[in-house]
C-alpha atoms as a PDB file:
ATOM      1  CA  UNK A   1       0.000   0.000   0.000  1.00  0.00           C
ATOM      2  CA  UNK A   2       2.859   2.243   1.096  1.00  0.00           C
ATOM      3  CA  UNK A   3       4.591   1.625  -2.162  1.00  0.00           C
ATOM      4  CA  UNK A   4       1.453   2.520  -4.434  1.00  0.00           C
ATOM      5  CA  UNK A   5       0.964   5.967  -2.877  1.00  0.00           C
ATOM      6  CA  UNK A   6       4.868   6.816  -3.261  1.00  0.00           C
ATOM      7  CA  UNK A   7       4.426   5.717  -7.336  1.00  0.00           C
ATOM      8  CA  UNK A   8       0.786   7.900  -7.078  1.00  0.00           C
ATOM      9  CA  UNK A   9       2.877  10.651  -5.730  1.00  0.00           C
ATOM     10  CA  UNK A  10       5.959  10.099  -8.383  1.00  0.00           C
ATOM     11  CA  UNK A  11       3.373  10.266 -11.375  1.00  0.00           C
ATOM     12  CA  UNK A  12       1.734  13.310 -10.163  1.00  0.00           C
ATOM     13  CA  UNK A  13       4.672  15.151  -9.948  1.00  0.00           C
ATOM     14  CA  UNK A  14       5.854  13.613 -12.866  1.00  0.00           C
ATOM     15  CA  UNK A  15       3.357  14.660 -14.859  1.00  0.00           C
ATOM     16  CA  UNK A  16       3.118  18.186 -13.026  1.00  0.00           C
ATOM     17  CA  UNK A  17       6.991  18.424 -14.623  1.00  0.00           C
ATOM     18  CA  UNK A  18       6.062  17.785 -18.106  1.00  0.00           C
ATOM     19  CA  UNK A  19       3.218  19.921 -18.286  1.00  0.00           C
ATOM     20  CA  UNK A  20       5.612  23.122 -17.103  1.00  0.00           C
ATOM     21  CA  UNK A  21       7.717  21.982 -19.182  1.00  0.00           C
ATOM     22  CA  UNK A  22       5.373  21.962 -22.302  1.00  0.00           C
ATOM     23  CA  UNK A  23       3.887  25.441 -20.713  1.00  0.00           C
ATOM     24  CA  UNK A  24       7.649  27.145 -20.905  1.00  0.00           C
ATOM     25  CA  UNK A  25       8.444  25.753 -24.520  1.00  0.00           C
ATOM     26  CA  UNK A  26       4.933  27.007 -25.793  1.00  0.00           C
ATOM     27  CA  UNK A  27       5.165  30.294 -24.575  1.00  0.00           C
ATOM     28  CA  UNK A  28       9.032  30.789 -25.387  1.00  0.00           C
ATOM     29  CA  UNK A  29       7.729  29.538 -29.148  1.00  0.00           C
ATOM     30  CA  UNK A  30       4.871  31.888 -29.548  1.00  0.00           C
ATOM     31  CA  UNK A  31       7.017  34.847 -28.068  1.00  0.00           C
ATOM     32  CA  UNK A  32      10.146  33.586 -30.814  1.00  0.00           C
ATOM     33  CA  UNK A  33       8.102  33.544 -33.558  1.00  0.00           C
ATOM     34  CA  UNK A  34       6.974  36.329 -33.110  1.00  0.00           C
ATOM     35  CA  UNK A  35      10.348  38.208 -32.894  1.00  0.00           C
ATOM     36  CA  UNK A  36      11.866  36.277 -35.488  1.00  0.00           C
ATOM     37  CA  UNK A  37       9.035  37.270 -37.634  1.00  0.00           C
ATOM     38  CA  UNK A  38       9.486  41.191 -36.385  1.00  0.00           C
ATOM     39  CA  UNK A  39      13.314  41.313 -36.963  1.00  0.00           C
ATOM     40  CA  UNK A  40      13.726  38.788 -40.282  1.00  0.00           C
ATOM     41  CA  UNK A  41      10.651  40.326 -42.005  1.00  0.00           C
ATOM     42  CA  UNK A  42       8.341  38.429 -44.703  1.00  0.00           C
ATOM     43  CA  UNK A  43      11.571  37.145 -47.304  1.00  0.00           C
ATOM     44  CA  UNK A  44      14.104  36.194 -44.578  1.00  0.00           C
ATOM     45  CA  UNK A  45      11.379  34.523 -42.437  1.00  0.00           C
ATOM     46  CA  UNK A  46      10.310  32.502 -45.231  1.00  0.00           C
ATOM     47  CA  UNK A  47      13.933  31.631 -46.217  1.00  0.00           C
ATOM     48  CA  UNK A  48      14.890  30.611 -42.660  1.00  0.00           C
ATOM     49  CA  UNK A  49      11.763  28.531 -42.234  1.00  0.00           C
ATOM     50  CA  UNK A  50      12.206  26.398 -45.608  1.00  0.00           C
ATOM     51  CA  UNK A  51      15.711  26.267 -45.211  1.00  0.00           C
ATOM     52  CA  UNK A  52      15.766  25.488 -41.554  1.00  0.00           C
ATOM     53  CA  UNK A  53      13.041  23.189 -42.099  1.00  0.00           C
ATOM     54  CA  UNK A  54      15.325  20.099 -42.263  1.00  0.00           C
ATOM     55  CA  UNK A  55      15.080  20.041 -38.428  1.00  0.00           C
ATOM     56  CA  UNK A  56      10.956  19.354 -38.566  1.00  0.00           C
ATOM     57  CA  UNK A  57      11.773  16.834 -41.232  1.00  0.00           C
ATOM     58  CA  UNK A  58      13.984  14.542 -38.813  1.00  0.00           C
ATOM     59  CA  UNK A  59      11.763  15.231 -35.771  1.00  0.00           C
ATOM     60  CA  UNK A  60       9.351  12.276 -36.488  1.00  0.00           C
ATOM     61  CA  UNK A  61      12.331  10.393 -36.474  1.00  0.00           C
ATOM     62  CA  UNK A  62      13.599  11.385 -33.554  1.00  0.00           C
ATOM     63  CA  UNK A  63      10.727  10.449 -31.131  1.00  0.00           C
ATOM     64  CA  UNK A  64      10.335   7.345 -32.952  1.00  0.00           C
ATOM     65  CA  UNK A  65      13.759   6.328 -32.087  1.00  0.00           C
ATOM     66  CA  UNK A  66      13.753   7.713 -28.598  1.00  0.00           C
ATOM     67  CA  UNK A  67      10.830   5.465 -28.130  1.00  0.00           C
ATOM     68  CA  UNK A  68      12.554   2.343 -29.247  1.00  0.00           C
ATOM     69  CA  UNK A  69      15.128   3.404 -27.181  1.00  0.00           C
ATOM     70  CA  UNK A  70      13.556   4.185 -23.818  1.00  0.00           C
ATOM     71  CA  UNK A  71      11.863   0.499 -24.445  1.00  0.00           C
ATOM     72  CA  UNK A  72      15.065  -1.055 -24.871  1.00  0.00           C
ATOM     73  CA  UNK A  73      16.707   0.973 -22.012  1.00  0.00           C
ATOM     74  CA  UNK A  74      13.584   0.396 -19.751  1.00  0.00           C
ATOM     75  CA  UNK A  75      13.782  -3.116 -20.024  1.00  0.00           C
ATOM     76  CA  UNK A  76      17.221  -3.868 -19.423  1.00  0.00           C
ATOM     77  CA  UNK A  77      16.630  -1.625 -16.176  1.00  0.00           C
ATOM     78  CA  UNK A  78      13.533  -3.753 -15.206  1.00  0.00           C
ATOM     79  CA  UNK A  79      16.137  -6.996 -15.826  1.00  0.00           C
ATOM     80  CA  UNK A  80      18.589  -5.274 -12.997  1.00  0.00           C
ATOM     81  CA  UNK A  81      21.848  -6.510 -14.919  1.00  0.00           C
ATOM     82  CA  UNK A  82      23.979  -3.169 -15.179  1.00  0.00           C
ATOM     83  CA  UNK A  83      26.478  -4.821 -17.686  1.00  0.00           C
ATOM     84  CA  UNK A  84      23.582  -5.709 -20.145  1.00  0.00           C
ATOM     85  CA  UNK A  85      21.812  -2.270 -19.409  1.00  0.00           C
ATOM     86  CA  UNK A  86      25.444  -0.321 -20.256  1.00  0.00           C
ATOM     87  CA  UNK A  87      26.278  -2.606 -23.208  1.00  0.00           C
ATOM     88  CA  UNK A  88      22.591  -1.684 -24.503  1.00  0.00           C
ATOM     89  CA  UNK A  89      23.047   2.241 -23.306  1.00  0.00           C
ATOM     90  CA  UNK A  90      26.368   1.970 -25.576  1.00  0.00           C
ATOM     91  CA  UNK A  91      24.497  -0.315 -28.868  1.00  0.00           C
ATOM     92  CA  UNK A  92      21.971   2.327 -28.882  1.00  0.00           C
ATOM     93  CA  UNK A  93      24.324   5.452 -28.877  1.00  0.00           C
ATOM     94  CA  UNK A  94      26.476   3.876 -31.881  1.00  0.00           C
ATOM     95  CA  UNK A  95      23.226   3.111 -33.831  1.00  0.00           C
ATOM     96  CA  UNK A  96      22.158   7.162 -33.536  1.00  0.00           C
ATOM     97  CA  UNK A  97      25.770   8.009 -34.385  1.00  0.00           C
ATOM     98  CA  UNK A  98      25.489   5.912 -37.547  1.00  0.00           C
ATOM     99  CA  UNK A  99      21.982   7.445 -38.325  1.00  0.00           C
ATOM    100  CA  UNK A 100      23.551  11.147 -37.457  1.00  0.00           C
ATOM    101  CA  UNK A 101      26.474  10.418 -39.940  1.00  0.00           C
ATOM    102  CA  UNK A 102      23.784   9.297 -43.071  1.00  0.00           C
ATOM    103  CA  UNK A 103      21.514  12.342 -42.134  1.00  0.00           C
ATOM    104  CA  UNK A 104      25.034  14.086 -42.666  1.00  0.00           C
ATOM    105  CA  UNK A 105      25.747  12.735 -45.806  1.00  0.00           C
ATOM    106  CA  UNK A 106      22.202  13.102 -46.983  1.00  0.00           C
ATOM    107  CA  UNK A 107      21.891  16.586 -45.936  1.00  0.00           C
ATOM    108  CA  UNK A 108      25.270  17.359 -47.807  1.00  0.00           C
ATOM    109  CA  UNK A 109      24.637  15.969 -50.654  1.00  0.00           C
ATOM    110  CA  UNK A 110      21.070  15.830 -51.592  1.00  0.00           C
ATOM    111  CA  UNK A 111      20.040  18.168 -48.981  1.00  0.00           C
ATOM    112  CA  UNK A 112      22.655  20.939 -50.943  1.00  0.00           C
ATOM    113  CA  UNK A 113      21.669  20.259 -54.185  1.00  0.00           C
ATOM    114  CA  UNK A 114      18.529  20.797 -53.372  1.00  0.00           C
ATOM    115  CA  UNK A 115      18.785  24.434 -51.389  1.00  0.00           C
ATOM    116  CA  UNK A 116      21.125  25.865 -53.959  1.00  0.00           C
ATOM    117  CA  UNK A 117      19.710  24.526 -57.253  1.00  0.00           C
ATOM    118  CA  UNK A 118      15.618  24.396 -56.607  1.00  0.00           C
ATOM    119  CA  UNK A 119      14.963  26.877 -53.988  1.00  0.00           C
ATOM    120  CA  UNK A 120      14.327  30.473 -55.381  1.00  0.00           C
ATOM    121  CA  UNK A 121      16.743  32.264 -52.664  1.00  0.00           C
ATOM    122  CA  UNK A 122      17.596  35.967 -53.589  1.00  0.00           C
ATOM    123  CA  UNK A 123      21.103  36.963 -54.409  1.00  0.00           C
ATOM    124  CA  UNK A 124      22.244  39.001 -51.240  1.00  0.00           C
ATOM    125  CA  UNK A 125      20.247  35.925 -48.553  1.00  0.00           C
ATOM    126  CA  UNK A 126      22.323  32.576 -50.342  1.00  0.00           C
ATOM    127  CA  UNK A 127      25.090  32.798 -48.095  1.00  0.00           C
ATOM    128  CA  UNK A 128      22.887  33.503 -45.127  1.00  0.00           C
ATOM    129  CA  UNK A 129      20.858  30.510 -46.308  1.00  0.00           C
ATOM    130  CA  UNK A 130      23.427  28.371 -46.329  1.00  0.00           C
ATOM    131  CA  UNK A 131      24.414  29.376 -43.001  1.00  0.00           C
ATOM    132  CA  UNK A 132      20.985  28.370 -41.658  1.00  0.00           C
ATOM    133  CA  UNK A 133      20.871  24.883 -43.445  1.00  0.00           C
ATOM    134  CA  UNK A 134      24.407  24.108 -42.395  1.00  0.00           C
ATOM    135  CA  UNK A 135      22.909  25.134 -38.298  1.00  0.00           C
ATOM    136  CA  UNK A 136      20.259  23.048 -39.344  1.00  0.00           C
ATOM    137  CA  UNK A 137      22.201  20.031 -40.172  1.00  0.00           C
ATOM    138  CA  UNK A 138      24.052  20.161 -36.791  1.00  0.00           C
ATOM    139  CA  UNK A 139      20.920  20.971 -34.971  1.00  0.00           C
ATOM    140  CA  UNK A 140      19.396  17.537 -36.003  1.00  0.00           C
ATOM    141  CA  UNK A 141      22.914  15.338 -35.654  1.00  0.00           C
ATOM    142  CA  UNK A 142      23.148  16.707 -32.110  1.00  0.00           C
ATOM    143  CA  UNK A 143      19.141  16.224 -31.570  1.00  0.00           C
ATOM    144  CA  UNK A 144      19.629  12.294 -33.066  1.00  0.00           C
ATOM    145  CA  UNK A 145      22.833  11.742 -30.750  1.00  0.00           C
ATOM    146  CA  UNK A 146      21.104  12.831 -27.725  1.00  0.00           C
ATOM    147  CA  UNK A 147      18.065  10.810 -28.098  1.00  0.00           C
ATOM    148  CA  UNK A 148      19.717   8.153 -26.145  1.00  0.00           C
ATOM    149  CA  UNK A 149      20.558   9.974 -23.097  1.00  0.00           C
ATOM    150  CA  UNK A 150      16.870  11.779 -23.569  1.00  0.00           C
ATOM    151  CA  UNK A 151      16.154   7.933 -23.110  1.00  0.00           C
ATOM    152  CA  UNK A 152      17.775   7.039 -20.331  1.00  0.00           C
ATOM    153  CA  UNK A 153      16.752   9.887 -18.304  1.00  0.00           C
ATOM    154  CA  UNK A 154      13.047   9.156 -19.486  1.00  0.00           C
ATOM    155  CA  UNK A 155      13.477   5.692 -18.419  1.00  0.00           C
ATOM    156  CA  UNK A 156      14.583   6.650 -14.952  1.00  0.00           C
ATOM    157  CA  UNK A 157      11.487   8.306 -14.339  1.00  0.00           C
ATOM    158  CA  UNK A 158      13.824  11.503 -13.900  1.00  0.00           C
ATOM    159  CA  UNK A 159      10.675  13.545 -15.637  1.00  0.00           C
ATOM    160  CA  UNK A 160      12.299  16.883 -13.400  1.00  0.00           C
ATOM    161  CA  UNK A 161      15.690  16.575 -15.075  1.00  0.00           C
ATOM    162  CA  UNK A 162      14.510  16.240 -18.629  1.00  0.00           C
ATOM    163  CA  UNK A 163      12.141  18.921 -18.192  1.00  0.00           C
ATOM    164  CA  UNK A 164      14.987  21.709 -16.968  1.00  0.00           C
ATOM    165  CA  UNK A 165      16.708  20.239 -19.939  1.00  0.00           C
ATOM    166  CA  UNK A 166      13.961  20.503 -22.454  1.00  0.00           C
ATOM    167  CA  UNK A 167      13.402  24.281 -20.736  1.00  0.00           C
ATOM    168  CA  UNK A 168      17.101  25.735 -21.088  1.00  0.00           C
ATOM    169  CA  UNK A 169      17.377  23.810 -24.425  1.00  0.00           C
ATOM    170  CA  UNK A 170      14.498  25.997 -25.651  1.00  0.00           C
ATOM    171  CA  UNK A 171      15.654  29.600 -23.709  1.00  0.00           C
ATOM    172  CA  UNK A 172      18.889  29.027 -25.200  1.00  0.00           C
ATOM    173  CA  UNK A 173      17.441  29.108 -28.268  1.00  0.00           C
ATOM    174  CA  UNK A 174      16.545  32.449 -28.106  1.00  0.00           C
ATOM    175  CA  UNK A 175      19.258  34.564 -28.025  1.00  0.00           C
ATOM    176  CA  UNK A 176      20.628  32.978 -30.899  1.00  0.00           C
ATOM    177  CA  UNK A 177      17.581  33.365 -32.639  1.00  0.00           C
ATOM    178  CA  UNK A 178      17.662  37.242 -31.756  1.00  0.00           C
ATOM    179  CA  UNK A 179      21.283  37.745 -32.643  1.00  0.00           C
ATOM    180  CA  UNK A 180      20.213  36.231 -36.863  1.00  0.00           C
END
């Protein structure tokens, strides 16, 4: 009985976390867009959003592979073997390495061709478009490496740490976005 009301009490503020969390990153969104829109105008808006696009694009892949992963770390946990669990910790990281190096090569080769011979960019924005794909490229290898870790912490239950990291991930954001 004891041991049901401290779980009760670990989902609730569990949950409590991620909801902040998602309440933070909305608002810090809304109030980005908004600048970026202010201080990029209509053109350079458009340009950074198509162009930085390639971020969205991997997104779907990332949760589906943090998903996988938090299984596979979840279950070795629930097993209580710490060899297997670091030996799976360590399979998953080199598979999202592998993944982050094709999304490389795909992204600078395909990915290229594609933002300098079909998009209509004007003259005096190509080199700041290229700027912004090449951020965007190492925006989504460093988002696929650190699914695993996202994992791990996910599969701890640590919902408090992974929110704090999910918060200053997105007010970080910011200033860089203010300083294009």
């Amino acid at each position: 009985m004891m041991g049901n009301v401290a779980n009760n009490k670990r989902i609730a503020k569990n949950t409590i976390y991620v909801y902040i969390r998602m309440l933070i990153i909305v608002i810090v969104n809304l109030y980005a867009s908004r600048i970026i829109l202010n201080v990029l105008g209509i053109v350079d808006y458009g340009i950074y959003n198509i162009v930085g696009g390639t971020v969205v694009l991997f997104s779907f892949l990332n949760q589906a592979l943090s998903s996988a992963t938090q299984r596979f770390v979840a279950y070795e946990m629930g097993c209580g073997n710490a060899t297997k669990l670091h030996e799976t910790f360590c399979m998953c990281f080199n598979v999202h390495v592998i993944i982050a190096v094709f999304i490389v090569i795909a992204a600078e080769t395909l990915g290229l061709w594609l933002v300098c011979n079909k998009l209509v960019i004007p003259e005096n924005r190509y080199e700041t478009a290229l700027l912004v794909y090449q951020c965007s490229i190492i925006s989504s290898v460093v988002s696929i490496i650190q699914v695993p870790f996202n994992a791990t912490v996910n599969a701890h239950e640590k919902f408090n740490v992974y929110a704090i990291i999910s918060i200053s991930k997105a007010d970080c954001c910011l200033p860089c976005l203010l300083s294009i």
